[in-house]
C-alpha atoms as a PDB file:
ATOM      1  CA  UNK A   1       0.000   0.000   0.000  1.00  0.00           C
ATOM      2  CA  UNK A   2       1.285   3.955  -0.975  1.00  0.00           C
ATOM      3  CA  UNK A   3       0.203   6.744   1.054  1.00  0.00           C
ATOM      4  CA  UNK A   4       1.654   9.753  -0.543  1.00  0.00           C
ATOM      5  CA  UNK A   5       4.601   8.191  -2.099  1.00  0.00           C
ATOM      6  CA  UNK A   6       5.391   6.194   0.557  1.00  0.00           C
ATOM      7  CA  UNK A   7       4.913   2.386   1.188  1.00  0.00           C
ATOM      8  CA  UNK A   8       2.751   1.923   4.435  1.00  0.00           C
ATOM      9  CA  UNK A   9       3.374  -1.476   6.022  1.00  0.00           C
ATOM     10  CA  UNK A  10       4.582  -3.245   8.970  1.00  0.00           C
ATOM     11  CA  UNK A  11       8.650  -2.903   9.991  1.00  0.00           C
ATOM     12  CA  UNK A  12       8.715   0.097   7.543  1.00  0.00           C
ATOM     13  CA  UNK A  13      10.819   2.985   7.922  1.00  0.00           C
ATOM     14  CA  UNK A  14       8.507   6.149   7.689  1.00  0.00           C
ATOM     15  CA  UNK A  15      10.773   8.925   9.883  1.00  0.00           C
ATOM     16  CA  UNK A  16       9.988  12.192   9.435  1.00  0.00           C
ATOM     17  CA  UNK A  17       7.563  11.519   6.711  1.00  0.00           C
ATOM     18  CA  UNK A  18       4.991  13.669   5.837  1.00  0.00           C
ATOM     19  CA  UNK A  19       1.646  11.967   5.618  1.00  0.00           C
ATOM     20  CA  UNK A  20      -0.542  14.652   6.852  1.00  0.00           C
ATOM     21  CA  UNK A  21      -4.529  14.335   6.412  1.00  0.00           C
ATOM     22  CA  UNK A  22      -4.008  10.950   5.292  1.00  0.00           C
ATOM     23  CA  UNK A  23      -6.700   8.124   5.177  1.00  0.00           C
ATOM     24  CA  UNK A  24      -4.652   5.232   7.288  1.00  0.00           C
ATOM     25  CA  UNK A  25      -7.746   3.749   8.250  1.00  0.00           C
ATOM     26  CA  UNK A  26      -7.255  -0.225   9.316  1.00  0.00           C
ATOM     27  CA  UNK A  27      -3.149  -0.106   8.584  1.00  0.00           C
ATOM     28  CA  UNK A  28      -0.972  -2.326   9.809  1.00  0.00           C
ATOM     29  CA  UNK A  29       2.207  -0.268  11.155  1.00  0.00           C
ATOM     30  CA  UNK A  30       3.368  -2.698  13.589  1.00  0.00           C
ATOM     31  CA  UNK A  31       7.197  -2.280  14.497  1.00  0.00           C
ATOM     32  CA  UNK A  32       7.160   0.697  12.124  1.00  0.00           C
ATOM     33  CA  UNK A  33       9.848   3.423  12.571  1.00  0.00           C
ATOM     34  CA  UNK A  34       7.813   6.580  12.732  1.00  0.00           C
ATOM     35  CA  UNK A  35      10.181   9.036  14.641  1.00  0.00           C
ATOM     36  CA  UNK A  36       9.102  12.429  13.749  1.00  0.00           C
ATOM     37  CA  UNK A  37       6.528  12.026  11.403  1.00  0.00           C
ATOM     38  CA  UNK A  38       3.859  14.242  10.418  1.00  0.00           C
ATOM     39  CA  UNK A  39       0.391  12.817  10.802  1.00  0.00           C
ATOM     40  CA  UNK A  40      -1.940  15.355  11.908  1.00  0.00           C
ATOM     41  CA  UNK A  41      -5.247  15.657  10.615  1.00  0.00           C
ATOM     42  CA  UNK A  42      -4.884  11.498   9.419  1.00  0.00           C
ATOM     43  CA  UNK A  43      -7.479   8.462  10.092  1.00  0.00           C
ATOM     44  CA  UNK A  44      -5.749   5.675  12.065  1.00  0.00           C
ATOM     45  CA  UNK A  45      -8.971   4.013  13.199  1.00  0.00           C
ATOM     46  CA  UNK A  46      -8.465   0.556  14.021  1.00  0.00           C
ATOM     47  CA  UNK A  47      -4.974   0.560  12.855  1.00  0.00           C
ATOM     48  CA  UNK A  48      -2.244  -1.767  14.017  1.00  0.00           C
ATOM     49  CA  UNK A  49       0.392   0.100  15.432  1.00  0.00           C
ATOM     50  CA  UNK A  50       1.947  -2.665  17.892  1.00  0.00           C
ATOM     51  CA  UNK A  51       5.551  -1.607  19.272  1.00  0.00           C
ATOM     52  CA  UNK A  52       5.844   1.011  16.835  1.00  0.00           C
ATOM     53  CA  UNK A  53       8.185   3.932  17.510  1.00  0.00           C
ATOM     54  CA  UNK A  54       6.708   7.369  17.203  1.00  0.00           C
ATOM     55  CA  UNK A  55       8.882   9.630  18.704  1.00  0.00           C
ATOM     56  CA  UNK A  56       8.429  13.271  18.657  1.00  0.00           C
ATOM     57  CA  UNK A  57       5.840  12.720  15.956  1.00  0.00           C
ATOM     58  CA  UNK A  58       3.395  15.272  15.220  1.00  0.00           C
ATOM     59  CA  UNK A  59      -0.375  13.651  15.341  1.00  0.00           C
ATOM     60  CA  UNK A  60      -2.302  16.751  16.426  1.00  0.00           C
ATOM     61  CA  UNK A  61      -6.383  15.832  15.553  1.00  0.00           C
ATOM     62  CA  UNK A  62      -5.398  12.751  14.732  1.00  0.00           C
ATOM     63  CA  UNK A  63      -8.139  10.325  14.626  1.00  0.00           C
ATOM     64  CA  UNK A  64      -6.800   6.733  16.359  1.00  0.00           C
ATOM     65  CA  UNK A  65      -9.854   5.361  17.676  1.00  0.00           C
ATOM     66  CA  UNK A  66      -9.799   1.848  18.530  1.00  0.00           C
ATOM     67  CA  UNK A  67      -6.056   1.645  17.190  1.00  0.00           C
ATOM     68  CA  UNK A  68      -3.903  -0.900  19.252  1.00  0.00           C
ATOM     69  CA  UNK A  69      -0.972   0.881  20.290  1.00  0.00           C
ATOM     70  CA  UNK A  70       0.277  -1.317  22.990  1.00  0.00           C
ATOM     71  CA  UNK A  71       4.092  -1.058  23.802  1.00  0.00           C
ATOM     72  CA  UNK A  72       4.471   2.099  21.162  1.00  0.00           C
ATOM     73  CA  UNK A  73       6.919   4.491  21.652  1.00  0.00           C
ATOM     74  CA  UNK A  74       5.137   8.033  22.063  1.00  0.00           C
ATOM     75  CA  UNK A  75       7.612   9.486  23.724  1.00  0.00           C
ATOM     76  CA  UNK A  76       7.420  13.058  23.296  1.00  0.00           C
ATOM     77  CA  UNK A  77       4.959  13.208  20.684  1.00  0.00           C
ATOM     78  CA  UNK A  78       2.401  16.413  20.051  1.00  0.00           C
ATOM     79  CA  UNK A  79      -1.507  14.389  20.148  1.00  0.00           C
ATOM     80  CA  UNK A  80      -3.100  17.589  20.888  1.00  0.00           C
ATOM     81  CA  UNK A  81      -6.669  17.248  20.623  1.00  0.00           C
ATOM     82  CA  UNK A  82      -6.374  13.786  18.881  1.00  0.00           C
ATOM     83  CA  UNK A  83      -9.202  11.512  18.671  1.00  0.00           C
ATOM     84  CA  UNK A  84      -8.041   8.296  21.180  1.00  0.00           C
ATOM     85  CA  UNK A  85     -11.051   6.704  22.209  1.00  0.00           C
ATOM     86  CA  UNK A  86     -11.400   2.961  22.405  1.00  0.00           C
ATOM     87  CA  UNK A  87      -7.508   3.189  21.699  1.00  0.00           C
ATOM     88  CA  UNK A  88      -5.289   0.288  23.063  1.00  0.00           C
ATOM     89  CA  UNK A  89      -2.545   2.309  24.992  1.00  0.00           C
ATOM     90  CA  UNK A  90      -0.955  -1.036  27.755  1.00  0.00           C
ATOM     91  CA  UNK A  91       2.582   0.085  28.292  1.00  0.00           C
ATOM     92  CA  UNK A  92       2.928   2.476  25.821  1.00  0.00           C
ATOM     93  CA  UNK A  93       5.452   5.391  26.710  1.00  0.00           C
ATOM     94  CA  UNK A  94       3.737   8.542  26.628  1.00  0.00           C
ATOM     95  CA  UNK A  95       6.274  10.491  28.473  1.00  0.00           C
ATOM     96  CA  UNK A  96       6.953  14.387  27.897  1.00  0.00           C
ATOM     97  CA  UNK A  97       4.049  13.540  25.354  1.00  0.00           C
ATOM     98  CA  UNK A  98       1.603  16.345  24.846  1.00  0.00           C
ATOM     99  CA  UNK A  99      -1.925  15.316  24.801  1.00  0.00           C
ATOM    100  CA  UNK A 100      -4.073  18.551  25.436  1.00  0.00           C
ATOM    101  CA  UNK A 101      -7.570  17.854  25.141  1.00  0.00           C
ATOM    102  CA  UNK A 102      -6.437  14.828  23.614  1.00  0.00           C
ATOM    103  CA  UNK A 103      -9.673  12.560  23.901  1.00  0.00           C
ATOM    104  CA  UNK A 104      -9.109   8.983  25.481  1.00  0.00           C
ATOM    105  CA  UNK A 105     -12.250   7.546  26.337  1.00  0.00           C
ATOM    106  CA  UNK A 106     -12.421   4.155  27.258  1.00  0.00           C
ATOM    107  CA  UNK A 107      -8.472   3.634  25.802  1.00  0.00           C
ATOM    108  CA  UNK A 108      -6.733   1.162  27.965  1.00  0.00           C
ATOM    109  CA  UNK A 109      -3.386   2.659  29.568  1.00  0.00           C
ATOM    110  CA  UNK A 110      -2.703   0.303  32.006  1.00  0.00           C
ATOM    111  CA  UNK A 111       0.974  -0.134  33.038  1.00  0.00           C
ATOM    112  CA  UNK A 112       1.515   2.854  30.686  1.00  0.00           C
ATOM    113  CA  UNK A 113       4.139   5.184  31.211  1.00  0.00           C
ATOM    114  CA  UNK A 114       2.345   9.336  30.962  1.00  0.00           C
ATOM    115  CA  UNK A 115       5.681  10.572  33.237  1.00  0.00           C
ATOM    116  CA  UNK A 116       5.477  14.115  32.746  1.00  0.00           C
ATOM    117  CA  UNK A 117       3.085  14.483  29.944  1.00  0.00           C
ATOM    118  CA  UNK A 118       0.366  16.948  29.689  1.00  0.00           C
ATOM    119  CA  UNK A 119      -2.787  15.988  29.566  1.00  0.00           C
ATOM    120  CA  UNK A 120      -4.668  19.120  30.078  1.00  0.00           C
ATOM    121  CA  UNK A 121      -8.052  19.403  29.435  1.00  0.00           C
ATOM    122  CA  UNK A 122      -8.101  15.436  28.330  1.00  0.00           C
ATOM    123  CA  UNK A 123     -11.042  13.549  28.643  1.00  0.00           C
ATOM    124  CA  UNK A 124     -10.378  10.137  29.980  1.00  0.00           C
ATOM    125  CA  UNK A 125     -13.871   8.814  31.256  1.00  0.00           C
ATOM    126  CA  UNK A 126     -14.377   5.107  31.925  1.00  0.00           C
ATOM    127  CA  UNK A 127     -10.212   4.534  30.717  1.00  0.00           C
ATOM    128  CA  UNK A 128      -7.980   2.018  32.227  1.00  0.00           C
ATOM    129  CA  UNK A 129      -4.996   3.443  33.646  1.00  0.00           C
ATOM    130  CA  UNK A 130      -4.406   0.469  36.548  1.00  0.00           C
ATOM    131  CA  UNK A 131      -0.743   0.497  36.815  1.00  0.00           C
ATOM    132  CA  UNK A 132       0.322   3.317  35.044  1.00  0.00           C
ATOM    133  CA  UNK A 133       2.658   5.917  36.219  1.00  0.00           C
ATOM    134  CA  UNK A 134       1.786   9.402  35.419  1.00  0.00           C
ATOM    135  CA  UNK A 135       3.994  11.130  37.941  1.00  0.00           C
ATOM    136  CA  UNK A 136       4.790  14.726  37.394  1.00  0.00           C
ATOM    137  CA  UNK A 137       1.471  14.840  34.758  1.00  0.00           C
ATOM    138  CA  UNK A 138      -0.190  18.212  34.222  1.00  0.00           C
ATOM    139  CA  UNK A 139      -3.739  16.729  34.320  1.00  0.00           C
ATOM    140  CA  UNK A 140      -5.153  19.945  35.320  1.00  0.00           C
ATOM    141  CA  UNK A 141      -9.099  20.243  34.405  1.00  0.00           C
ATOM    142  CA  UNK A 142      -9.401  16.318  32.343  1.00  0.00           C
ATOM    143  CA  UNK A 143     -12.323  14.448  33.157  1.00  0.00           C
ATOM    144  CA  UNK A 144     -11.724  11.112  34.726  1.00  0.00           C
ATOM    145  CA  UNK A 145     -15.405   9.852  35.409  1.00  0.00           C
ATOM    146  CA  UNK A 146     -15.801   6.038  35.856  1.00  0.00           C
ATOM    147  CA  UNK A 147     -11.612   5.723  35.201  1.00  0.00           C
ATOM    148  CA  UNK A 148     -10.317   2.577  36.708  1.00  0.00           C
ATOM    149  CA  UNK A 149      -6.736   3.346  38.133  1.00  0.00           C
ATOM    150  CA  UNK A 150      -5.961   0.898  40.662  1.00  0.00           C
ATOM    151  CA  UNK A 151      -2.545   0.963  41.617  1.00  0.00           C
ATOM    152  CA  UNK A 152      -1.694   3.848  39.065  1.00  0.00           C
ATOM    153  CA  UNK A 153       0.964   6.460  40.534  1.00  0.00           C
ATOM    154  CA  UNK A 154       0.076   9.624  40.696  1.00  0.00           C
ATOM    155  CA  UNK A 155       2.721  11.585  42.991  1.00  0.00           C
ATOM    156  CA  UNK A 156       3.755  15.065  42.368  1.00  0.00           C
ATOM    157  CA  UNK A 157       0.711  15.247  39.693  1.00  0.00           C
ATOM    158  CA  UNK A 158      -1.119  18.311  38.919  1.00  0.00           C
ATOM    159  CA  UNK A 159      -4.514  17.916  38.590  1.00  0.00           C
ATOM    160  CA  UNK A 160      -6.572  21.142  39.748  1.00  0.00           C
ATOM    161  CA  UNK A 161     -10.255  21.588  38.913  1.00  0.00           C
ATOM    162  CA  UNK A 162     -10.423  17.703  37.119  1.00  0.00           C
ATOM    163  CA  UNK A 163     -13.476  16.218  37.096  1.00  0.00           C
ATOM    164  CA  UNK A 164     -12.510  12.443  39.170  1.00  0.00           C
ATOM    165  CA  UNK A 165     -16.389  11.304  39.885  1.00  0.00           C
ATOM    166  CA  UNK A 166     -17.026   7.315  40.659  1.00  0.00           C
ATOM    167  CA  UNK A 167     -14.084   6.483  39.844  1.00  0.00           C
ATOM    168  CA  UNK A 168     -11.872   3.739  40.943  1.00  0.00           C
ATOM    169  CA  UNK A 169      -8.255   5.035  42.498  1.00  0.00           C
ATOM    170  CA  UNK A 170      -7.786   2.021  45.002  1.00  0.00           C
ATOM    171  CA  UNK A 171      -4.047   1.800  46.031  1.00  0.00           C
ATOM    172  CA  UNK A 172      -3.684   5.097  44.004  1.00  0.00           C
ATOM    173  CA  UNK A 173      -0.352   7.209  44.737  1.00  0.00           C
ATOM    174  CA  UNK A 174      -1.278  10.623  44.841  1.00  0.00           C
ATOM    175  CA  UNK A 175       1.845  11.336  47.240  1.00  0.00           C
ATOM    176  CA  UNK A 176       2.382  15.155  46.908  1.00  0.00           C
ATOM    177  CA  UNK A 177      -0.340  15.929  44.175  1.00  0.00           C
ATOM    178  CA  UNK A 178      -2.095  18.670  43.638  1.00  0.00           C
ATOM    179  CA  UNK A 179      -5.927  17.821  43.772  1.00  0.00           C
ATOM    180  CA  UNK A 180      -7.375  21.217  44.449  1.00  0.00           C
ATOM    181  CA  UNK A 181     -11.116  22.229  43.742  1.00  0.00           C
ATOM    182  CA  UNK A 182     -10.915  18.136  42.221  1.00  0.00           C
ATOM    183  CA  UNK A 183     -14.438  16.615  42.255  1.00  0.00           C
ATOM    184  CA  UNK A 184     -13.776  13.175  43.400  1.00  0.00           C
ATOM    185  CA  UNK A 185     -17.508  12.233  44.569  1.00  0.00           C
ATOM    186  CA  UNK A 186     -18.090   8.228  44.610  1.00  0.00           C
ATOM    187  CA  UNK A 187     -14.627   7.705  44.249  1.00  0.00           C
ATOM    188  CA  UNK A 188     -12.961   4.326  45.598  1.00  0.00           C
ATOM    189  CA  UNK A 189      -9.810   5.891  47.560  1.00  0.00           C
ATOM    190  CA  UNK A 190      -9.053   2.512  49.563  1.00  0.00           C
ATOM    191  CA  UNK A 191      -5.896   2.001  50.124  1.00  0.00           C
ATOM    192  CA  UNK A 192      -4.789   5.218  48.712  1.00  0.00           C
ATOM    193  CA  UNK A 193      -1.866   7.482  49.656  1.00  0.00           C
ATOM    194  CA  UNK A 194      -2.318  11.204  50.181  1.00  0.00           C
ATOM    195  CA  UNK A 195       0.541  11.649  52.100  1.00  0.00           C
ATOM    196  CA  UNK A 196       1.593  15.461  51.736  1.00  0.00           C
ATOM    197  CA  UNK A 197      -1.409  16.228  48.979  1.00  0.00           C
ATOM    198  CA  UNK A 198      -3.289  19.310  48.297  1.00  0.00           C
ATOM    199  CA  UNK A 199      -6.922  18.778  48.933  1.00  0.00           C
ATOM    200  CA  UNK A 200      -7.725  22.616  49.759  1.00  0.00           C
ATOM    201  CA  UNK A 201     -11.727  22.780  48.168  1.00  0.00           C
ATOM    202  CA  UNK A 202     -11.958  19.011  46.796  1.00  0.00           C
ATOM    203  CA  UNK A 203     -15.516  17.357  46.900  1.00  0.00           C
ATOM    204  CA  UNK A 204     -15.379  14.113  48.610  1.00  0.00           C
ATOM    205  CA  UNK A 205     -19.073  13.262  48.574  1.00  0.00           C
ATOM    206  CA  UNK A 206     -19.879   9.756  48.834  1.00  0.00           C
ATOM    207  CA  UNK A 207     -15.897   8.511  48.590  1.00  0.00           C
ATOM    208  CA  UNK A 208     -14.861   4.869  49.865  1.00  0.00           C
ATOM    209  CA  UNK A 209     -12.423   4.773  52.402  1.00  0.00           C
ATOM    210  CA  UNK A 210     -10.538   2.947  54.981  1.00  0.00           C
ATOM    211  CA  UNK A 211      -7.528   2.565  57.631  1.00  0.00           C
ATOM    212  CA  UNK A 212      -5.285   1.788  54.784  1.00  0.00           C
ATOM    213  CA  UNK A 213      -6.068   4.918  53.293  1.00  0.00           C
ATOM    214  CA  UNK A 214      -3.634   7.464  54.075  1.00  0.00           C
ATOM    215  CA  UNK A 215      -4.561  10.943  54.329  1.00  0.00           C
ATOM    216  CA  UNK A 216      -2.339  13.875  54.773  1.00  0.00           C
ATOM    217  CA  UNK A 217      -1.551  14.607  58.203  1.00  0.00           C
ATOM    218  CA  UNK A 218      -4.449  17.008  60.066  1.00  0.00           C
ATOM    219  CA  UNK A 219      -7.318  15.916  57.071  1.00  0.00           C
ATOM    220  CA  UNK A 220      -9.959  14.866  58.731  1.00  0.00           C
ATOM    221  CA  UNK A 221     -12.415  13.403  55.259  1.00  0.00           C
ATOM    222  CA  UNK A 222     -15.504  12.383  55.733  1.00  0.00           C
ATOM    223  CA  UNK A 223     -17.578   9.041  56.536  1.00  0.00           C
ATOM    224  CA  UNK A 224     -16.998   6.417  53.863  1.00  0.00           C
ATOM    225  CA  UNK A 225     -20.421   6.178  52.399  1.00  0.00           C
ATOM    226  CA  UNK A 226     -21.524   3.614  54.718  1.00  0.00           C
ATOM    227  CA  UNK A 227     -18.731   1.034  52.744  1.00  0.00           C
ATOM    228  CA  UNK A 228     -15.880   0.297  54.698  1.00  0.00           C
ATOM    229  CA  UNK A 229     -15.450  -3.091  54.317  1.00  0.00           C
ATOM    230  CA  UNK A 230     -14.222  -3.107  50.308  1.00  0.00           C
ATOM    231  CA  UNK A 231     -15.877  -6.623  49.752  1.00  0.00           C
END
C-alpha cells in the first residue's frame, strides 16, 4: 500500500515523513519506525500500530480510535486534541508527550508510562490506567469519570479543577499531588496514599475509604459512604 509516495506497512521505515490528512484507516504499522513524522489531521482508526516507535511525531487531531498501540513508543509526541477513544494504549510510553484535550475515552493505559506528559483538558472517562505511572502529569481540568486506576501512581501530579467522579483510584499514589477544587464524589480511595497532597476545596461526597487509606496529616475526610469493608 502507498500513502503519498510512501509504502505503508509493517517494519517500515517512515521517519519524518509527511503523511498529513491521510486516510490510514485499518493499517498495519506494527514495528514501524515513525520518529518524527507528520500525521496530523490522518485516520488511524483501528490501525495496528503494535511496538511502533513514534517519537516526537506530530499527530495533532489525529483520529486513532480503537487503534492498538500497545508497547508504542510516544515518547514526546504532540496528540493535541487527537481523537483516542477505544484506543489500546498497555505500556505504551507517553512520556513528555503532549496530549491537550487529547480525547481517550475508554483507551486502555494500564501499566503505561504518561511521566510528565500533559494531559490538560483530556477527557479520559471510563479509561484504564491500573498500573500506570503518570507522575509529574499536568492533568489539570481532564475528566476522569468512571476511570479505573488501581494501583496507578500519581505523585507530584497536577490535577486542579479535574473532574474524578465514581471512579476507581484504590491503592492510588497521589503522594504530593495537587488535587485542588478536584471533584472526586463516589470515588474508591481505599488504600490510597495522600501523604503530603493538596486537597484545599476538593468534593469528597460519597468517597470509599478505609484505615489503609492514608490521608495527609491534620485531614480529617468524611464518613466512607456507609462502605468500609471493600468486599
Amino acid at each position: 500500500m502507498e500513502v503519498r509516495g510512501y509504502e505503508i506497512g509493517a517494519g517500515v521505515d517512515l521517519a519524518g515523513a509527511d503523511l498529513t490528512d491521510s486516510d490510514l484507516r485499518s493499517v498495519d504499522l506494527s514495528g514501524s519506525w515513525l520518529g518524527g513524522a507528520v500525521l496530523s489531521g490522518s485516520d488511524l482508526s483501528d490501525a495496528r500500530l503494535i511496538g511502533a516507535d513514534l517519537r516526537h511525531a506530530i499527530c495533532r487531531d489525529t483520529v486513532f480510535a480503537d487503534a492498538d498501540l500497545h508497547h508504542a513508543n510516544l515518547w514526546s509526541a504532540d496528540l493535541s486534541d487527537a481523537r483516542m477513544g477505544g484506543a489500546m494504549l498497555s505500556r505504551a510510553w507517553l512520556g513528555s508527550a503532549r496530549l491537550t484535550g487529547t480525547d481517550l475515552r475508554s483507551a486502555d493505559m494500564g501499566g503505561a508510562w504518561l511521566i510528565a506528559a500533559d494531559l490538560t483538558g483530556a477527557l479520559l472517562g471510563a479509561s484504564i490506567l491500573a498500573g500506570a505511572s503518570l507522575t509529574r502529569t499536568c492533568m489539570r481540568d481532564c475528566d476522569l469519570t468512571g476511570a479505573f486506576a488501581g494501583g496507578a501512581d500519581f505523585r507530584s501530579a497536577m490535577l486542579n479543577g479535574a473532574t474524578i467522579r465514581a471512579a476507581n483510584l484504590s491503592g492510588a499514589i497521589l503522594r504530593g499531588a495537587s488535587l485542588i477544587e478536584v471533584d472526586l464524589s463516589l470515588t474508591d480511595l481505599v488504600g490510597a496514599d495522600l501523604t503530603d497532597a493538596q486537597l484545599d476545596g476538593v468534593v469528597l461526597d460519597g468517597i470509599r475509604h478505609d484505615d489503609t487509606t492514608i490521608w495527609p496529616d491534620g485531614f480529617e475526610p468524611p464518613s466512607s459512604g456507609g462502605l468500609d469493608d471493600h468486599d
